[in-house]
C-alpha atoms as a PDB file:
ATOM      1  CA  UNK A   1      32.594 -21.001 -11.829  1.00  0.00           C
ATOM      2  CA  UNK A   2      29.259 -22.031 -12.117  1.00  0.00           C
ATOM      3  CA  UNK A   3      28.876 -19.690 -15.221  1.00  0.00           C
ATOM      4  CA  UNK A   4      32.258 -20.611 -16.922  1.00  0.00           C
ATOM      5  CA  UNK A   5      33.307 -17.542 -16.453  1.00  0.00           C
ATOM      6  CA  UNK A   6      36.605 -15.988 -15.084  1.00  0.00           C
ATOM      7  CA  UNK A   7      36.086 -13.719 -12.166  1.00  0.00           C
ATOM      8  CA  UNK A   8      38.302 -10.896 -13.998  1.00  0.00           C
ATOM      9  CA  UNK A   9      35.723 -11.193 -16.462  1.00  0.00           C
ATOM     10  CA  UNK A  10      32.369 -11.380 -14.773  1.00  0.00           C
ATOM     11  CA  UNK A  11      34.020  -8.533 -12.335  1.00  0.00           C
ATOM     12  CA  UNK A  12      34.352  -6.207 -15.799  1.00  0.00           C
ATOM     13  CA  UNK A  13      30.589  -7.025 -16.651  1.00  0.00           C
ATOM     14  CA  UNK A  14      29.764  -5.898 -12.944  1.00  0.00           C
ATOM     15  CA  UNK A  15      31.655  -2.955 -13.575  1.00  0.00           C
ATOM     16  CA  UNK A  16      30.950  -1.912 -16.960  1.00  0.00           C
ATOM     17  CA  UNK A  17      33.951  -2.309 -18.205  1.00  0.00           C
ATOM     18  CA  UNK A  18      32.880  -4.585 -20.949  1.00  0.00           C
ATOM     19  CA  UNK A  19      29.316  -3.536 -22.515  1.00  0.00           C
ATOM     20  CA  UNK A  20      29.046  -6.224 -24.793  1.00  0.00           C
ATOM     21  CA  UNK A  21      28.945  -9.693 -23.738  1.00  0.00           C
ATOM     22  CA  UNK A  22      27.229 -11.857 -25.889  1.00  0.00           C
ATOM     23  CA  UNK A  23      24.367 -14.291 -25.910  1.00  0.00           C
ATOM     24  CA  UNK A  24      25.538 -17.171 -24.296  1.00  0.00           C
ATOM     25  CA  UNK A  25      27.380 -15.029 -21.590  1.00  0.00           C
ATOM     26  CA  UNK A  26      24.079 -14.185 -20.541  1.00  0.00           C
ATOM     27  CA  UNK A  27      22.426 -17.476 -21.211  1.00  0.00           C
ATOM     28  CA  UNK A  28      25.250 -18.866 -18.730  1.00  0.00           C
ATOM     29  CA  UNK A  29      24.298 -16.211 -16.036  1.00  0.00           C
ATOM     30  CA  UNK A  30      20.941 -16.848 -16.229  1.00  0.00           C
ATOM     31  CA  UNK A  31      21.453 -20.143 -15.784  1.00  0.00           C
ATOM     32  CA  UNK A  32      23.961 -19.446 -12.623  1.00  0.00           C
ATOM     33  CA  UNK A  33      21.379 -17.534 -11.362  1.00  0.00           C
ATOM     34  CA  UNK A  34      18.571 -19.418 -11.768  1.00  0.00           C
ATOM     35  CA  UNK A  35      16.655 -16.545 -13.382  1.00  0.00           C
ATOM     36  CA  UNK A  36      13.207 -16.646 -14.182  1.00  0.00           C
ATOM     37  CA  UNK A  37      11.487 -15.988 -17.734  1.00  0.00           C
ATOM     38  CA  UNK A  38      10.704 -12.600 -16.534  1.00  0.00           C
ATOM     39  CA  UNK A  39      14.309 -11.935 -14.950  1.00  0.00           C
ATOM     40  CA  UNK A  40      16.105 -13.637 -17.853  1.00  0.00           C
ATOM     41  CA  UNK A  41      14.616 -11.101 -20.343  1.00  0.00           C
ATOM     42  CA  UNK A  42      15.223  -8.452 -17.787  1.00  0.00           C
ATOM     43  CA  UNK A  43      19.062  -8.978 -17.759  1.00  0.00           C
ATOM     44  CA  UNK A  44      19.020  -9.021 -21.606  1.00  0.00           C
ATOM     45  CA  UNK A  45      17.399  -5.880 -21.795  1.00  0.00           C
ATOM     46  CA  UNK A  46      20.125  -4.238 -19.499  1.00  0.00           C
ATOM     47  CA  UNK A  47      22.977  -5.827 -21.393  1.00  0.00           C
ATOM     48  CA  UNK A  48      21.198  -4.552 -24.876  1.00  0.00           C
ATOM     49  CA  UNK A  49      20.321  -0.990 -23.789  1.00  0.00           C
ATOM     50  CA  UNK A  50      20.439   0.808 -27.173  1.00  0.00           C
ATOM     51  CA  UNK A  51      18.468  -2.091 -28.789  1.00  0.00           C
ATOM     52  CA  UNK A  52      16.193  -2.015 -25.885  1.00  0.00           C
ATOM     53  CA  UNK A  53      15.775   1.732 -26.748  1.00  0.00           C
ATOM     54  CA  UNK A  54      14.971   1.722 -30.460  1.00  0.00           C
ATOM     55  CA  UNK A  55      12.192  -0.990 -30.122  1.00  0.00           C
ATOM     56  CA  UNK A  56      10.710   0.848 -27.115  1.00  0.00           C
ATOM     57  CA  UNK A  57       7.339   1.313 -27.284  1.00  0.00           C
ATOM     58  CA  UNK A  58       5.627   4.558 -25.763  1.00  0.00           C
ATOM     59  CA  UNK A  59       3.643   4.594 -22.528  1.00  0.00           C
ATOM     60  CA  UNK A  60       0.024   4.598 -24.338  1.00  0.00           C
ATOM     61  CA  UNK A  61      -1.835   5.770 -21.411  1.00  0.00           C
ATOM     62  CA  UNK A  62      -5.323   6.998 -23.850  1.00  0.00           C
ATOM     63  CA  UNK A  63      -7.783   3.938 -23.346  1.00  0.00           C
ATOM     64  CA  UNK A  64     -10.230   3.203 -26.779  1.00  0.00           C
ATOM     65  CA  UNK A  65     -13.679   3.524 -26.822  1.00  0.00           C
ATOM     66  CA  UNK A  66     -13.792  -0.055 -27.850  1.00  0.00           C
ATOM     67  CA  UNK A  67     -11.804  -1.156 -24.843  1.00  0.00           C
ATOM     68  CA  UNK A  68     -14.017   0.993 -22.483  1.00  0.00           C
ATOM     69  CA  UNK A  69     -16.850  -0.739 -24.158  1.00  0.00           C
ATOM     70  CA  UNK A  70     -15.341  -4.375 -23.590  1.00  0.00           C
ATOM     71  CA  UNK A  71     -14.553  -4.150 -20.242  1.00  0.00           C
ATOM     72  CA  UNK A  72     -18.141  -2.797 -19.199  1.00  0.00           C
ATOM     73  CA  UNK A  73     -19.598  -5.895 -20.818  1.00  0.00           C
ATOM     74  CA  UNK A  74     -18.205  -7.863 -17.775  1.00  0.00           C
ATOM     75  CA  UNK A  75     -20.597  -7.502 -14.794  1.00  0.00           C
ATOM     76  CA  UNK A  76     -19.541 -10.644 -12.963  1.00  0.00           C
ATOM     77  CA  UNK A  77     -15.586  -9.519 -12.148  1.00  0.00           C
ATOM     78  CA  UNK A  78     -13.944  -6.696 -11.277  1.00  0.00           C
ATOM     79  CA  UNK A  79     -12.431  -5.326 -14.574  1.00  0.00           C
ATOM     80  CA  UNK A  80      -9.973  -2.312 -15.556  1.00  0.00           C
ATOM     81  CA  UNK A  81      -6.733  -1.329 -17.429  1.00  0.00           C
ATOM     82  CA  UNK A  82      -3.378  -0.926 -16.367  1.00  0.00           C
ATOM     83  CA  UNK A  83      -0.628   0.722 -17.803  1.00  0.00           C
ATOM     84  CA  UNK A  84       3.495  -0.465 -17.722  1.00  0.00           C
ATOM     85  CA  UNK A  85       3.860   1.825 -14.237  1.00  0.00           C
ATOM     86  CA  UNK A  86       0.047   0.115 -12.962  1.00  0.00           C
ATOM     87  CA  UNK A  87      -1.648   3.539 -13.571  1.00  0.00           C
ATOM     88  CA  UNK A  88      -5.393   2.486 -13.536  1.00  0.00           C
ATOM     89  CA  UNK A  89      -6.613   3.962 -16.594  1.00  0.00           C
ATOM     90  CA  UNK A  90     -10.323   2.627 -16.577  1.00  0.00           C
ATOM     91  CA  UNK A  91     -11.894   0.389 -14.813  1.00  0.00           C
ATOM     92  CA  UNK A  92     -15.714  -1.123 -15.217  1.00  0.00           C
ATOM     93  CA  UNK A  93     -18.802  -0.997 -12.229  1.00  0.00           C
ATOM     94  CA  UNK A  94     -17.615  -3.707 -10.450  1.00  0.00           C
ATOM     95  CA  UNK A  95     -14.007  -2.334  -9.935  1.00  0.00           C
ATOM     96  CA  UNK A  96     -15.427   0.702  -9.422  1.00  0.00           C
ATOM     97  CA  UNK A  97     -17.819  -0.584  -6.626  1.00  0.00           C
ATOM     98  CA  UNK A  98     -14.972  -2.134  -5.102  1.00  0.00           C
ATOM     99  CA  UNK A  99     -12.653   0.572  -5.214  1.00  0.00           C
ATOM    100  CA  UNK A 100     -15.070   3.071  -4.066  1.00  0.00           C
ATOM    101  CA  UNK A 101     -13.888   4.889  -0.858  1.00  0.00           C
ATOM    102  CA  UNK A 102     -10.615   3.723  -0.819  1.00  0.00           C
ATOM    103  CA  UNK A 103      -7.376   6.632  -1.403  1.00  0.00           C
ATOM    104  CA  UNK A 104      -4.622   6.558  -4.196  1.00  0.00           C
ATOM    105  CA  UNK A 105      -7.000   4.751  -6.754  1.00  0.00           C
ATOM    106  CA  UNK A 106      -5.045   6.153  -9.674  1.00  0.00           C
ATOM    107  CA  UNK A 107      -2.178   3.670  -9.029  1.00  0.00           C
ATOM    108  CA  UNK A 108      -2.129   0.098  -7.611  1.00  0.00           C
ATOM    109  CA  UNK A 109       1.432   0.577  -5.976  1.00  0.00           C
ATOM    110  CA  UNK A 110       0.572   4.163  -4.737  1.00  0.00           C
ATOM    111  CA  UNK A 111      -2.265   2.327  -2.991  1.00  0.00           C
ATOM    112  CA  UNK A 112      -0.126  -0.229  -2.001  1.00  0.00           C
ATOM    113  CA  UNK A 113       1.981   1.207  -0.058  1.00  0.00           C
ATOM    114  CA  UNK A 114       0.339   5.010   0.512  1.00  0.00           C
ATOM    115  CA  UNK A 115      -2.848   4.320   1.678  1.00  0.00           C
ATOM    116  CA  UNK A 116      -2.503   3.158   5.603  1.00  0.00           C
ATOM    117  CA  UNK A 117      -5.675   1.098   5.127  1.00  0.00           C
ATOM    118  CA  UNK A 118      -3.988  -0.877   2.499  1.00  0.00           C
ATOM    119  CA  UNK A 119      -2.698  -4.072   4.963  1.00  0.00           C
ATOM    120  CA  UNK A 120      -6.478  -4.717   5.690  1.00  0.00           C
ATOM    121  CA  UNK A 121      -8.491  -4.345   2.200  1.00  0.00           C
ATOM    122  CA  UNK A 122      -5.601  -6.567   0.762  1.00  0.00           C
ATOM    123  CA  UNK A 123      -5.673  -9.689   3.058  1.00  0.00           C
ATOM    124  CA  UNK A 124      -2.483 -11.218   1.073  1.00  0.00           C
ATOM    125  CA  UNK A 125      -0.589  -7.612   1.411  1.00  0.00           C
ATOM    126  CA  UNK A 126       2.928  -8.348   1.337  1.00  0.00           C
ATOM    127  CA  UNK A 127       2.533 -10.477  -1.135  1.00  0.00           C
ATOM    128  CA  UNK A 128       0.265  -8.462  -3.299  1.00  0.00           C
ATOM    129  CA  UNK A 129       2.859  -6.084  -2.792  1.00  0.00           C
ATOM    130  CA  UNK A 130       6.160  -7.703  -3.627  1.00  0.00           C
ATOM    131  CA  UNK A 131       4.258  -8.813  -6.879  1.00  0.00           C
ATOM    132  CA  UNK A 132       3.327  -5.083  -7.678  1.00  0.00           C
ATOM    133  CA  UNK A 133       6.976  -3.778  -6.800  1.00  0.00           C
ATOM    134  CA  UNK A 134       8.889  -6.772  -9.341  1.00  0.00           C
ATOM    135  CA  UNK A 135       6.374  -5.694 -12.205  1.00  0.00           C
ATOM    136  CA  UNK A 136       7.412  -1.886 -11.548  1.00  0.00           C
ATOM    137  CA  UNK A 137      11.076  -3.272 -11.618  1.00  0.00           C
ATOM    138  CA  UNK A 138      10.967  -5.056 -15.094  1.00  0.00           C
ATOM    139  CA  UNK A 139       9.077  -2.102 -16.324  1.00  0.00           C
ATOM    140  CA  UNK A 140      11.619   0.504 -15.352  1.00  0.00           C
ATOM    141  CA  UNK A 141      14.194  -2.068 -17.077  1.00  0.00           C
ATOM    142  CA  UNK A 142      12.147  -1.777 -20.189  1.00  0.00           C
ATOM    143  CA  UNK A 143      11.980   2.356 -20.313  1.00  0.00           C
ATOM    144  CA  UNK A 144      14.306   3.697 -17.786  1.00  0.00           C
ATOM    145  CA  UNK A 145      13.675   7.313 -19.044  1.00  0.00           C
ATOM    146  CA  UNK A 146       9.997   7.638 -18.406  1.00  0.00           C
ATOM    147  CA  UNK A 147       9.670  10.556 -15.976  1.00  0.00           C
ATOM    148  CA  UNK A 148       6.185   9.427 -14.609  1.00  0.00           C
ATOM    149  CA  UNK A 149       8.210   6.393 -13.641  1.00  0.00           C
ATOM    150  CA  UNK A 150      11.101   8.042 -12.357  1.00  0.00           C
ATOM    151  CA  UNK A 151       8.717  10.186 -10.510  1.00  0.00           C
ATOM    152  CA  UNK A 152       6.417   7.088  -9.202  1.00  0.00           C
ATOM    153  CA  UNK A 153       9.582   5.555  -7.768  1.00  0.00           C
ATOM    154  CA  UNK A 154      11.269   8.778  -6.342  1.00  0.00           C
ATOM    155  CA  UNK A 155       7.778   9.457  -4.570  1.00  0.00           C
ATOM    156  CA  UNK A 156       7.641   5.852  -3.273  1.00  0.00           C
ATOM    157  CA  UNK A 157      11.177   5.435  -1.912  1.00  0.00           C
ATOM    158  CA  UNK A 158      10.295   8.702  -0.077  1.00  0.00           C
ATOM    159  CA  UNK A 159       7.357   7.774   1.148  1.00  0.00           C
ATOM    160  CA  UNK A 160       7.404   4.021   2.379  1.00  0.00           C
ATOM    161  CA  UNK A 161      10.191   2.473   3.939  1.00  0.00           C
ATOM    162  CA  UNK A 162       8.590  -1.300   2.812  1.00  0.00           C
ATOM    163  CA  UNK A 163       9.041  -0.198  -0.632  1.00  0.00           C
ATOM    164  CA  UNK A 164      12.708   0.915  -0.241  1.00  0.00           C
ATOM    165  CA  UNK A 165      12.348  -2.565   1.191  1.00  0.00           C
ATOM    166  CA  UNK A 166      10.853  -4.132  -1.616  1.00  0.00           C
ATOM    167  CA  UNK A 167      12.887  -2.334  -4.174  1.00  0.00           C
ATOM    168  CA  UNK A 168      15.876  -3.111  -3.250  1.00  0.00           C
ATOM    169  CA  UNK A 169      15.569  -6.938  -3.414  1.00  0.00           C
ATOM    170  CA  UNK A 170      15.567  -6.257  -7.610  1.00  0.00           C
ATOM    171  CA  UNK A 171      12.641  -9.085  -8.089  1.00  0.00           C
ATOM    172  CA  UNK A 172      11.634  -8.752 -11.439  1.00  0.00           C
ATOM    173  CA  UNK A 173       8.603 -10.330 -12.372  1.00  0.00           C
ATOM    174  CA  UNK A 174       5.467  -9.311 -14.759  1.00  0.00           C
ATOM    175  CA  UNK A 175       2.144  -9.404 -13.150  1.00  0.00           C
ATOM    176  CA  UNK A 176      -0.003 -11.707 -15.170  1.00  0.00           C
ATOM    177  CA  UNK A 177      -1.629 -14.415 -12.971  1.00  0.00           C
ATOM    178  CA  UNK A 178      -2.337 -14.932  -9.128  1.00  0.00           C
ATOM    179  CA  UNK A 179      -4.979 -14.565  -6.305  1.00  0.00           C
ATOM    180  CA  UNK A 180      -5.970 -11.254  -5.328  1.00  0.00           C
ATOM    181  CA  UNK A 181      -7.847 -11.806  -1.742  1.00  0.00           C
ATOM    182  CA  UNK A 182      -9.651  -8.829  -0.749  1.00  0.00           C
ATOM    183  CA  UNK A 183     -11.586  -7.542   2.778  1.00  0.00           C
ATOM    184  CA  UNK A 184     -14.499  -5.160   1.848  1.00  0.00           C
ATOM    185  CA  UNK A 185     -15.545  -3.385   4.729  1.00  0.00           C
ATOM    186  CA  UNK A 186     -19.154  -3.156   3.911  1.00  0.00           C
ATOM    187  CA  UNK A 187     -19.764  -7.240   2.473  1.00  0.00           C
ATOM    188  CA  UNK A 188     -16.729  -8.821   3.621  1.00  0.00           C
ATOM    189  CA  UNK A 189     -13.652 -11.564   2.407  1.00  0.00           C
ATOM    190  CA  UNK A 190     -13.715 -12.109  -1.122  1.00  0.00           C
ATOM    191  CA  UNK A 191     -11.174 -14.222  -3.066  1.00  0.00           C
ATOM    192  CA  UNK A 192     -10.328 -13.514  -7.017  1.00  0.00           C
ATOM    193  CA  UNK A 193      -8.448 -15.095  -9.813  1.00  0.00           C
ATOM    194  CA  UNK A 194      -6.294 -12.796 -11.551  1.00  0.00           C
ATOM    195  CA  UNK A 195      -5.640 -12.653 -15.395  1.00  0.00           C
ATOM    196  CA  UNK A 196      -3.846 -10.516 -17.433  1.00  0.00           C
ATOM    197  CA  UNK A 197      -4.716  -9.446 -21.120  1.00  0.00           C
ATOM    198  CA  UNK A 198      -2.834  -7.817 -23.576  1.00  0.00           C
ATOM    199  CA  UNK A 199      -4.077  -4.899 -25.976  1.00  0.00           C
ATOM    200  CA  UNK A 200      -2.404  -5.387 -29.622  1.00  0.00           C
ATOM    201  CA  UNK A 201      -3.616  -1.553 -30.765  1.00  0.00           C
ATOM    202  CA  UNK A 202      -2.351  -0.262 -27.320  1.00  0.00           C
ATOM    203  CA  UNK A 203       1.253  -2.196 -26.307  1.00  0.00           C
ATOM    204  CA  UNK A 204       1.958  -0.588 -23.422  1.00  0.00           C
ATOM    205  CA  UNK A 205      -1.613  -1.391 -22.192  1.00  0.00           C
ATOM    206  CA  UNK A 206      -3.179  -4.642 -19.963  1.00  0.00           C
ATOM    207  CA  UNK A 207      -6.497  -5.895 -19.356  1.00  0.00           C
ATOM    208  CA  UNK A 208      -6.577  -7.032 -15.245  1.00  0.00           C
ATOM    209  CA  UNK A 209      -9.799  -9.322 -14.927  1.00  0.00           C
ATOM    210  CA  UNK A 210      -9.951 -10.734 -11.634  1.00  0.00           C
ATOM    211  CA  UNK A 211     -12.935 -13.593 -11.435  1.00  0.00           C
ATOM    212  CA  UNK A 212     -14.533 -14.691  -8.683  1.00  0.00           C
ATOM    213  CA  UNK A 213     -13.331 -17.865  -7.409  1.00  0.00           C
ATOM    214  CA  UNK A 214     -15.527 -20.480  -8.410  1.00  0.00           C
ATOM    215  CA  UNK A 215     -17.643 -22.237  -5.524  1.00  0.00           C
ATOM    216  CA  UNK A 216     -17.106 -19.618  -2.962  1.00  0.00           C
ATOM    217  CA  UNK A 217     -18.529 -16.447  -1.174  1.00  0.00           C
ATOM    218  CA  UNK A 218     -17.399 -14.093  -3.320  1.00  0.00           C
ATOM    219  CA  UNK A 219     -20.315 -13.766  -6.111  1.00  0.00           C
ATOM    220  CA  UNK A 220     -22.638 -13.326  -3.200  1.00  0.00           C
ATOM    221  CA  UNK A 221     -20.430 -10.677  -1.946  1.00  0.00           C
ATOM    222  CA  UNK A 222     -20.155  -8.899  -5.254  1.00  0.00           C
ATOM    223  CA  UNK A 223     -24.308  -9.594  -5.583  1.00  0.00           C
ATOM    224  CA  UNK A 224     -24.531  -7.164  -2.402  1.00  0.00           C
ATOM    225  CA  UNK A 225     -22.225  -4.938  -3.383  1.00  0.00           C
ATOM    226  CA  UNK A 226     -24.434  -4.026  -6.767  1.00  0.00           C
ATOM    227  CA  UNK A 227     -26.937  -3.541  -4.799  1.00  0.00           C
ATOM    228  CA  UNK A 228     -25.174  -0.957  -2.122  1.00  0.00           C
ATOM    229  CA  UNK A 229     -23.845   0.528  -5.311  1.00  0.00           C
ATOM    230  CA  UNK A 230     -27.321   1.087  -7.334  1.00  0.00           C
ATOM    231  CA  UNK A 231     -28.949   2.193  -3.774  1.00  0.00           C
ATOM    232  CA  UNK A 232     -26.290   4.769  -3.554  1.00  0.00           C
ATOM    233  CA  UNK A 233     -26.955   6.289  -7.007  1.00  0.00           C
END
């Protein structure tokens, strides 16, 4: 009703019995539904498979010497690349630092929701996690046929009942801005704000730089972890 749609119809579109409903069918769900920018783009993509297919873009996971030479400029905020399934590709010496230690590193949802220490280095967890699980959601939208993916989720849903948790709510969200609050065993709470850049040679490919919060402990934090870092080496 809400829609202005009969519920013969909208039950054929459940269905898929009707595979072609056009643009202001899903304008009128989206508004029904109250759908986001992120979700609304989402539900066009599943109503527009084949188009979604040809403009695909591939999974770029090889990271340019120019990139890896940009990032490592940054010595004031943790710094590294992403791909669509959150693959950590590269990362600079502060995300290194902070990352040092800590298990499934290769992946920000494997660590997520693999790595039992998880629920104490991220102090916002769940929702750290929720975010991470809507952005692997849209992406799997945008190339349901990537096996890595298929893989990434298979292993998860294995794995962790709170993603089967997670998952099945269908958020769909990118992961572009927010406040990553972390615990560090060895210097302590540290708060960062999170922004997400995109690389035009590389589509497939983000820049995460997450900043210190201004006017807080977490420069001296990252201060003292340098220096644990360059005593180590």
């Amino acid at each position: 009703m809400m829609a202005g749609l009969s519920a013969d119809y909208y039950a054929r579109l459940e269905q898929g019995r009707d595979d072609n409903p056009s643009d202001q069918v899903l304008a009128a769900l989206a508004r029904a539904f109250e759908l986001g920018p992120d979700a609304t783009e989402y539900l066009y993509k599943l109503a527009r498979p084949r188009a979604c297919v040809e403009r695909a873009v591939p999974c770029v996971d090889q990271v340019s010497l120019c990139v890896l030479r940009f990032i490592e400029k940054w010595d004031d905020a943790s710094v590294f690349v992403v791909n669509r399934r959150l693959d950590i590709l590269a990362k600079n010496r502060v995300a290194a630092a902070l990352f040092e230690g800590v298990e499934y590193t290769d992946n920000l949802i494997r660590l997520a929701f693999l790595n039992p220490a998880a629920r104490e280095w991220w102090l916002n967890w769940e929702e750290e996690a929720a975010e991470n699980v809507a952005h692997l959601r849209a992406a799997a939208g945008t190339d349901p046929d990537d096996p890595y993916l298929l893989e990434l989720v298979d292993e998860l849903s294995r794995e962790s009942e709170d993603f089967r948790r997670l998952w099945a709510r269908h958020d769909v969200r990118g992961r572009n801005q927010g406040l990553i609050r972390l615990h560090h065993s060895e210097v302590g709470e540290m708060t960062f704000s999170l922004e997400t850049l995109r690389i035009e040679s590389a589509p497939g490919l983000r820049i995460l730089v997450a900043e210190a919060v201004p006017r807080g402990p977490t420069d001296d934090c990252l201060a003292k972890l340098r220096v644990l870092t360059a005593s180590r080496r």
